[in-house]
N, C-alpha and C. Protein backbone atom coordinates (compact mmCIF):
# COMPACT_ATOMS: atom_id res chain seq x y z
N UNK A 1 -13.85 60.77 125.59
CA UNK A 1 -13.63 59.75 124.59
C UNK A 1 -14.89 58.89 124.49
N UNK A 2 -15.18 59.01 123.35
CA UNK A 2 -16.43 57.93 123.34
C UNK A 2 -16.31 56.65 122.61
N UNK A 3 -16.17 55.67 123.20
CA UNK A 3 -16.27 54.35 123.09
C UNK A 3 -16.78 53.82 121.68
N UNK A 4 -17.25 53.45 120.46
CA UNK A 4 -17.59 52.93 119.76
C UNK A 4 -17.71 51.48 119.73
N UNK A 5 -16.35 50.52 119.93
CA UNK A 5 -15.93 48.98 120.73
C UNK A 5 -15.04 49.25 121.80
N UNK A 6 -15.35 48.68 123.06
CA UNK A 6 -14.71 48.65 123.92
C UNK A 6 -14.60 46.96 124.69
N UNK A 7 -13.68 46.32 124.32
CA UNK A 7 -13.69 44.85 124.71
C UNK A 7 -11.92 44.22 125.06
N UNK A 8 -12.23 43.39 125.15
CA UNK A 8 -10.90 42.89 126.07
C UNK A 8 -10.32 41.32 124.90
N UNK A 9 -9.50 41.53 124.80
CA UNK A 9 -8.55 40.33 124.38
C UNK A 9 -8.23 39.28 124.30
N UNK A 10 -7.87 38.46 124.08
CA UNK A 10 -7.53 36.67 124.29
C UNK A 10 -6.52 37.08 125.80
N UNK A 11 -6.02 37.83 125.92
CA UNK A 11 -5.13 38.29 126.97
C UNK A 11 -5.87 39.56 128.12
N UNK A 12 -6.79 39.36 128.04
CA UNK A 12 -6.88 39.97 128.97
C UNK A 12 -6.89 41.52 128.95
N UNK A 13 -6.61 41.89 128.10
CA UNK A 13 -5.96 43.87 127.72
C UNK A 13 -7.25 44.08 127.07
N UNK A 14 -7.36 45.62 127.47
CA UNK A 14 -8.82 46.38 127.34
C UNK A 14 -8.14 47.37 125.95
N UNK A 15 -9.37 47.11 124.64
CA UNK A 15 -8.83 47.66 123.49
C UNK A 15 -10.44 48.47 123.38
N UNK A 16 -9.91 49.63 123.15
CA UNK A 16 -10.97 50.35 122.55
C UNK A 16 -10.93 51.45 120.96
N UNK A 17 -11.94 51.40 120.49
CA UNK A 17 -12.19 51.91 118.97
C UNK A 17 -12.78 53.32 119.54
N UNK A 18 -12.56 54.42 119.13
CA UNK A 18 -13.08 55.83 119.92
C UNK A 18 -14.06 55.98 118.14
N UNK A 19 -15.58 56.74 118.48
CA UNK A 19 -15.92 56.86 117.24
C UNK A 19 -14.91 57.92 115.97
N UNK A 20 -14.08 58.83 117.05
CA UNK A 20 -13.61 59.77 116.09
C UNK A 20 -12.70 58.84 115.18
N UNK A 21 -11.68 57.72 115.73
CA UNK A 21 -11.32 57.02 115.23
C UNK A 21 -11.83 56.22 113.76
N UNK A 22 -12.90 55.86 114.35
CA UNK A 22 -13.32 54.84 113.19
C UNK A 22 -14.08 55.92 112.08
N UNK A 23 -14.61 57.18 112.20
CA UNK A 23 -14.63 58.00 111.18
C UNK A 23 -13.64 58.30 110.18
N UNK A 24 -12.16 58.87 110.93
CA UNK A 24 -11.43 59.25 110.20
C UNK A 24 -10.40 58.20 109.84
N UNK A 25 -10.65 57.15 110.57
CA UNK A 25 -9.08 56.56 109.70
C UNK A 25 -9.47 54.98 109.47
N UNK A 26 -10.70 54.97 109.35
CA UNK A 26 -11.01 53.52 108.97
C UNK A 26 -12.38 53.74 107.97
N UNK A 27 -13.83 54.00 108.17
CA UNK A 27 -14.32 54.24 106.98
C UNK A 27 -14.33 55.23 106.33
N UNK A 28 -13.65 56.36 106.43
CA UNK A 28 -13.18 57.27 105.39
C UNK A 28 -12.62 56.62 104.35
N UNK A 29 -12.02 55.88 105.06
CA UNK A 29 -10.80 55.32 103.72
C UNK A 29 -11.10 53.96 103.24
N UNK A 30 -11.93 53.40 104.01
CA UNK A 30 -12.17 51.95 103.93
C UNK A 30 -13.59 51.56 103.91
N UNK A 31 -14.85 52.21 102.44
CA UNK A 31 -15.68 52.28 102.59
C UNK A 31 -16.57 50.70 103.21
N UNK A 32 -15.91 49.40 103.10
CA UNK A 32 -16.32 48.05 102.98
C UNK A 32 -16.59 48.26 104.73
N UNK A 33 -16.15 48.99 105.49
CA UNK A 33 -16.17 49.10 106.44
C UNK A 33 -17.60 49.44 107.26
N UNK A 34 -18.13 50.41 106.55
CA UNK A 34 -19.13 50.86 106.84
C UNK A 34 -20.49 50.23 107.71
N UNK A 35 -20.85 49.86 108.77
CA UNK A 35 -21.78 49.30 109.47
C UNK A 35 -20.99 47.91 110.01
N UNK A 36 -19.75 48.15 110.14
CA UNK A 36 -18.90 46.77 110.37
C UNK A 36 -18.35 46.56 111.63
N UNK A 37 -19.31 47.12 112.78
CA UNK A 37 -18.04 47.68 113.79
C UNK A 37 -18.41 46.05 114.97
N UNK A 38 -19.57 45.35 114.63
CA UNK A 38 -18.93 43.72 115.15
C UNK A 38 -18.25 43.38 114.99
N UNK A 39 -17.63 43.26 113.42
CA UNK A 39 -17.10 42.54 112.64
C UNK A 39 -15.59 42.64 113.41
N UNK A 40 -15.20 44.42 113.12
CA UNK A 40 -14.17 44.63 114.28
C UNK A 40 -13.66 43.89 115.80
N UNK A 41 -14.87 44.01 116.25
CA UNK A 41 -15.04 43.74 118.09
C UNK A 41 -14.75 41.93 117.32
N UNK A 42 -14.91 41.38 116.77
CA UNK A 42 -14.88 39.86 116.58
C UNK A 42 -13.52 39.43 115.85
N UNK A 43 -13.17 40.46 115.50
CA UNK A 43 -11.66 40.25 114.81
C UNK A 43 -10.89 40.49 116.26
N UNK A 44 -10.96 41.43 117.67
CA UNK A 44 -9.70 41.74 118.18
C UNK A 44 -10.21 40.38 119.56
N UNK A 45 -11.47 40.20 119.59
CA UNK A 45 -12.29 39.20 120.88
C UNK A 45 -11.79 37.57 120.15
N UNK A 46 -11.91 37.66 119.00
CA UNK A 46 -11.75 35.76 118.57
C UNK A 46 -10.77 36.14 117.13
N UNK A 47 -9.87 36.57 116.82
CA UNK A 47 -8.72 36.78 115.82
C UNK A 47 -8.45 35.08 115.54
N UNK A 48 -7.76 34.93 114.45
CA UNK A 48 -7.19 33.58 113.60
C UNK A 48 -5.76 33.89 113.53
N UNK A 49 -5.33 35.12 114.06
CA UNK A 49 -3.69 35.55 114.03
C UNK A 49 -4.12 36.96 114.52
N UNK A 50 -2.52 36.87 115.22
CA UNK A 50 -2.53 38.64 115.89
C UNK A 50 -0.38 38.02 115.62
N UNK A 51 -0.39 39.48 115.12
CA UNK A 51 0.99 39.60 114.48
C UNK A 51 1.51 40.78 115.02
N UNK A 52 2.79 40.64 115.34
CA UNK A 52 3.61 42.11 115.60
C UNK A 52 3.54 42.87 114.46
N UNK A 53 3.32 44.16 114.83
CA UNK A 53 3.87 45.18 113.52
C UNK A 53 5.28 45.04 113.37
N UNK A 54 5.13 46.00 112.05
CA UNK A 54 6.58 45.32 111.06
C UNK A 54 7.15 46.45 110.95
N UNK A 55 6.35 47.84 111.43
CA UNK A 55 6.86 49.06 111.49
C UNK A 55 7.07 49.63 112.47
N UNK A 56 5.89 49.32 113.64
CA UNK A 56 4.98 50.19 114.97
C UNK A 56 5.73 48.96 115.94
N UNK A 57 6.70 48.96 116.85
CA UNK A 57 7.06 48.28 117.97
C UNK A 57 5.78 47.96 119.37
N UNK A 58 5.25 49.35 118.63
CA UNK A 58 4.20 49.25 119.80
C UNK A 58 2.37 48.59 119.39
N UNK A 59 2.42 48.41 118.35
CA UNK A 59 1.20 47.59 117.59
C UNK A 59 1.05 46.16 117.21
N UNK A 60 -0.33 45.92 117.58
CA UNK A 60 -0.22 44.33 117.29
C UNK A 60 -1.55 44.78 115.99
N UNK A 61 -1.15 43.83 115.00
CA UNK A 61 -2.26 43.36 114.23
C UNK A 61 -3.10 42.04 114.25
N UNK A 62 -4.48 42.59 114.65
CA UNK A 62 -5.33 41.49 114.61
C UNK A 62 -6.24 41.25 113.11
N UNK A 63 -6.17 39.57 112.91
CA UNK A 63 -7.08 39.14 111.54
C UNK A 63 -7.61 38.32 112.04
N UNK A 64 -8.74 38.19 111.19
CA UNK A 64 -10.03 37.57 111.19
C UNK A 64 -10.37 37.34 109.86
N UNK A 65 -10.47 35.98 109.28
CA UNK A 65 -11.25 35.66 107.88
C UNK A 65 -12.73 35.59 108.16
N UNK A 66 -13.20 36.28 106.95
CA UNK A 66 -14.06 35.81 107.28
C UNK A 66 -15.70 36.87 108.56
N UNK A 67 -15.01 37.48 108.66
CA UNK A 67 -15.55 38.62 109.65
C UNK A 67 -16.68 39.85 109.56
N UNK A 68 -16.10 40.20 107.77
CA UNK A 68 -16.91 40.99 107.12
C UNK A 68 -18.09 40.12 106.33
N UNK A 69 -18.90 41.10 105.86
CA UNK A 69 -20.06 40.88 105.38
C UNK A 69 -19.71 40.00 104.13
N UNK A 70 -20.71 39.88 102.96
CA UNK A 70 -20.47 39.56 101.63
C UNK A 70 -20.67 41.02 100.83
N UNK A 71 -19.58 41.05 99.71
CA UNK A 71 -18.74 40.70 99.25
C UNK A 71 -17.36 40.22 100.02
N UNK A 72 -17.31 41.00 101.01
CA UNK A 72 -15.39 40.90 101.07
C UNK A 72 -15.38 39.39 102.70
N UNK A 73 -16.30 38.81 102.67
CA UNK A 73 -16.59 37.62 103.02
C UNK A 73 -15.13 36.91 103.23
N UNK A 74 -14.65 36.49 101.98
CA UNK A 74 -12.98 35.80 101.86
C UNK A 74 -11.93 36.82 102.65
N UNK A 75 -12.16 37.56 103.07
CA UNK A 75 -10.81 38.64 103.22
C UNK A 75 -10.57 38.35 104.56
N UNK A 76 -9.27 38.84 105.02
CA UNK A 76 -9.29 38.74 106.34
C UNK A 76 -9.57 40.18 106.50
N UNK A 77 -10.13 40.76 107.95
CA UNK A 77 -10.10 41.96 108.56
C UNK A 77 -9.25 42.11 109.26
N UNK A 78 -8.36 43.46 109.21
CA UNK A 78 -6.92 43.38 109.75
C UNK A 78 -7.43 44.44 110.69
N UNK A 79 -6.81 44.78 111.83
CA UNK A 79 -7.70 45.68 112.73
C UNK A 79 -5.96 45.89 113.47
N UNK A 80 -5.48 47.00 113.50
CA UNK A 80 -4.17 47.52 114.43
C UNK A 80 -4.44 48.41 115.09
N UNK A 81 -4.05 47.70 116.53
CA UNK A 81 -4.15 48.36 117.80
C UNK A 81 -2.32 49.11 118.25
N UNK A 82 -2.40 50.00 118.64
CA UNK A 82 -1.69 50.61 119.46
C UNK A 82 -1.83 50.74 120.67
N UNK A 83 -0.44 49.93 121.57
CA UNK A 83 -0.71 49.29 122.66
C UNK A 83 0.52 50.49 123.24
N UNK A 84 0.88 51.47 123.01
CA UNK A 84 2.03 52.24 123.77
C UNK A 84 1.62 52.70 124.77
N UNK A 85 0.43 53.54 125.14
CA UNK A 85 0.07 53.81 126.38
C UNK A 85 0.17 52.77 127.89
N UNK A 86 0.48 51.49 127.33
CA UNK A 86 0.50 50.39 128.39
C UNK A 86 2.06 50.66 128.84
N UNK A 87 2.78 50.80 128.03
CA UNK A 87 4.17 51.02 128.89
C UNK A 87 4.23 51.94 130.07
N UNK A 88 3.54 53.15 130.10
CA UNK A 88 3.31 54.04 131.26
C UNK A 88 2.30 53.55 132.08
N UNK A 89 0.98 53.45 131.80
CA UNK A 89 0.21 52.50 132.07
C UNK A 89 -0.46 50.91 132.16
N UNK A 90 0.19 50.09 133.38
CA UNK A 90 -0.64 49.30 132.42
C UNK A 90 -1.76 48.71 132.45
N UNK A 91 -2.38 49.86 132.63
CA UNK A 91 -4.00 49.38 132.79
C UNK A 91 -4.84 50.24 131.81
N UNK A 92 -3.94 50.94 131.29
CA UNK A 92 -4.55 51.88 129.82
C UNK A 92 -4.95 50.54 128.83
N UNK A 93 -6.22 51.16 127.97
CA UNK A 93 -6.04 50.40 127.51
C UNK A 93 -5.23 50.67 125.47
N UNK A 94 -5.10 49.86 124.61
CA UNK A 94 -4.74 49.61 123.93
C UNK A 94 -6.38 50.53 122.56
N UNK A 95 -5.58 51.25 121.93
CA UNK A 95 -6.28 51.84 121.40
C UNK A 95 -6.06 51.44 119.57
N UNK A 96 -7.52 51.30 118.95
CA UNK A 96 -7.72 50.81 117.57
C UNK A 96 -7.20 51.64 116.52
N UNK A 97 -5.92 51.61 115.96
CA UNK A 97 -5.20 52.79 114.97
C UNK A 97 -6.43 52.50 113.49
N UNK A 98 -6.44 51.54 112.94
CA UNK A 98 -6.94 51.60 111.69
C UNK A 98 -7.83 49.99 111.67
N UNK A 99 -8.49 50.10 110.61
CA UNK A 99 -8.99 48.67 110.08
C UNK A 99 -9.46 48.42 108.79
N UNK A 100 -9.10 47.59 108.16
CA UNK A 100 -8.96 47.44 106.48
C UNK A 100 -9.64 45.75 105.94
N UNK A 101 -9.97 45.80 105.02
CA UNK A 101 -10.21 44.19 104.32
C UNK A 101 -9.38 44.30 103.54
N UNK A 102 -8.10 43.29 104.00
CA UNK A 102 -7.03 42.59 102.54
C UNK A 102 -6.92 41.20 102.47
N UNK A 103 -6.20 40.49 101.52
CA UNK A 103 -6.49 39.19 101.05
C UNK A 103 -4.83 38.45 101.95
N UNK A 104 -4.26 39.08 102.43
CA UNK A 104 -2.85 38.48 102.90
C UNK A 104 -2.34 39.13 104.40
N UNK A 105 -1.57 38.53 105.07
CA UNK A 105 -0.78 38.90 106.21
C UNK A 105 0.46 39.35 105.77
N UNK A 106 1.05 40.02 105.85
CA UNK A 106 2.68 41.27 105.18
C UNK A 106 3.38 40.07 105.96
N UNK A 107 4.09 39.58 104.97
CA UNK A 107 5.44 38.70 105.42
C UNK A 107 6.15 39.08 106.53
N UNK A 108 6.85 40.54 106.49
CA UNK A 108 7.36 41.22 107.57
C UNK A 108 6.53 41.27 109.13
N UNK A 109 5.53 40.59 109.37
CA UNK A 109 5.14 40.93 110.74
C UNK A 109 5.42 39.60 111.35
N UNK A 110 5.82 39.43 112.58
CA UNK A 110 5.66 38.21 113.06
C UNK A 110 5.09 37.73 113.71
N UNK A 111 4.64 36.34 114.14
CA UNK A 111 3.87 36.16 114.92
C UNK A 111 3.57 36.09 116.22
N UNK A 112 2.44 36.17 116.75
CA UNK A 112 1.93 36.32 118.49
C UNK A 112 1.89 35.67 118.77
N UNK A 113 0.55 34.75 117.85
CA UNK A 113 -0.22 34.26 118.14
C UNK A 113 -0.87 33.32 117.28
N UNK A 114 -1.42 32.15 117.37
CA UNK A 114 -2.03 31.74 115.66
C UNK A 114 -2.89 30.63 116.25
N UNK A 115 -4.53 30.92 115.80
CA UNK A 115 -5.56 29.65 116.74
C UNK A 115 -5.38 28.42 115.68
């Protein structure tokens, strides 16, 4: 597994971004992404909200305004980790499912956390 971000949490939990990851399921799809992978590590290290998923029991979503470059400058960066491997382990760490620039937090998630 190769590391791309590998950093630790407001809590303490070790989250890592694998590069195959951030190829296929974040700037494939999410070209704004592209050369953004601080921006990431600064959304899951200093987040403005980390929210339960509203689907994934086992995912937290982290945002950050503000994180990305200009244009998408105003947006928050939403970055969802999948934290299931910690139930068997818990010293696994918490692995980066996707990461996107949108303008809102989904009503349906609730909150963790909020600085």
């Amino acid at each position: 597994m190769d590391a791309l971000v590998d950093c630790v949490d407001r809590w303490g939990r070790r989250i890592v971004l694998t590069e195959a990851q951030w190829r296929t399921h974040v700037v494939d799809g999410h070209p704004p992404l592209v050369g953004q992978e601080e921006a990431v590590r600064a959304a899951l290290t200093a987040p403005e909200r980390v929210m339960l998923d509203a689907d994934h029991a086992d995912r937290e979503n982290f945002y950050r305004r503000g994180a990305l470059a200009a244009p998408h400058d105003h947006l928050y960066l939403k970055v969802t980790v999948d934290f299931a491997a910690t139930r068997v382990d818990p010293l696994a760490p918490g692995f980066v499912v996707t990461a996107f620039p949108t303008d809102h937090i989904r009503r349906r998630e609730r909150s963790k956390w909020r600085r």
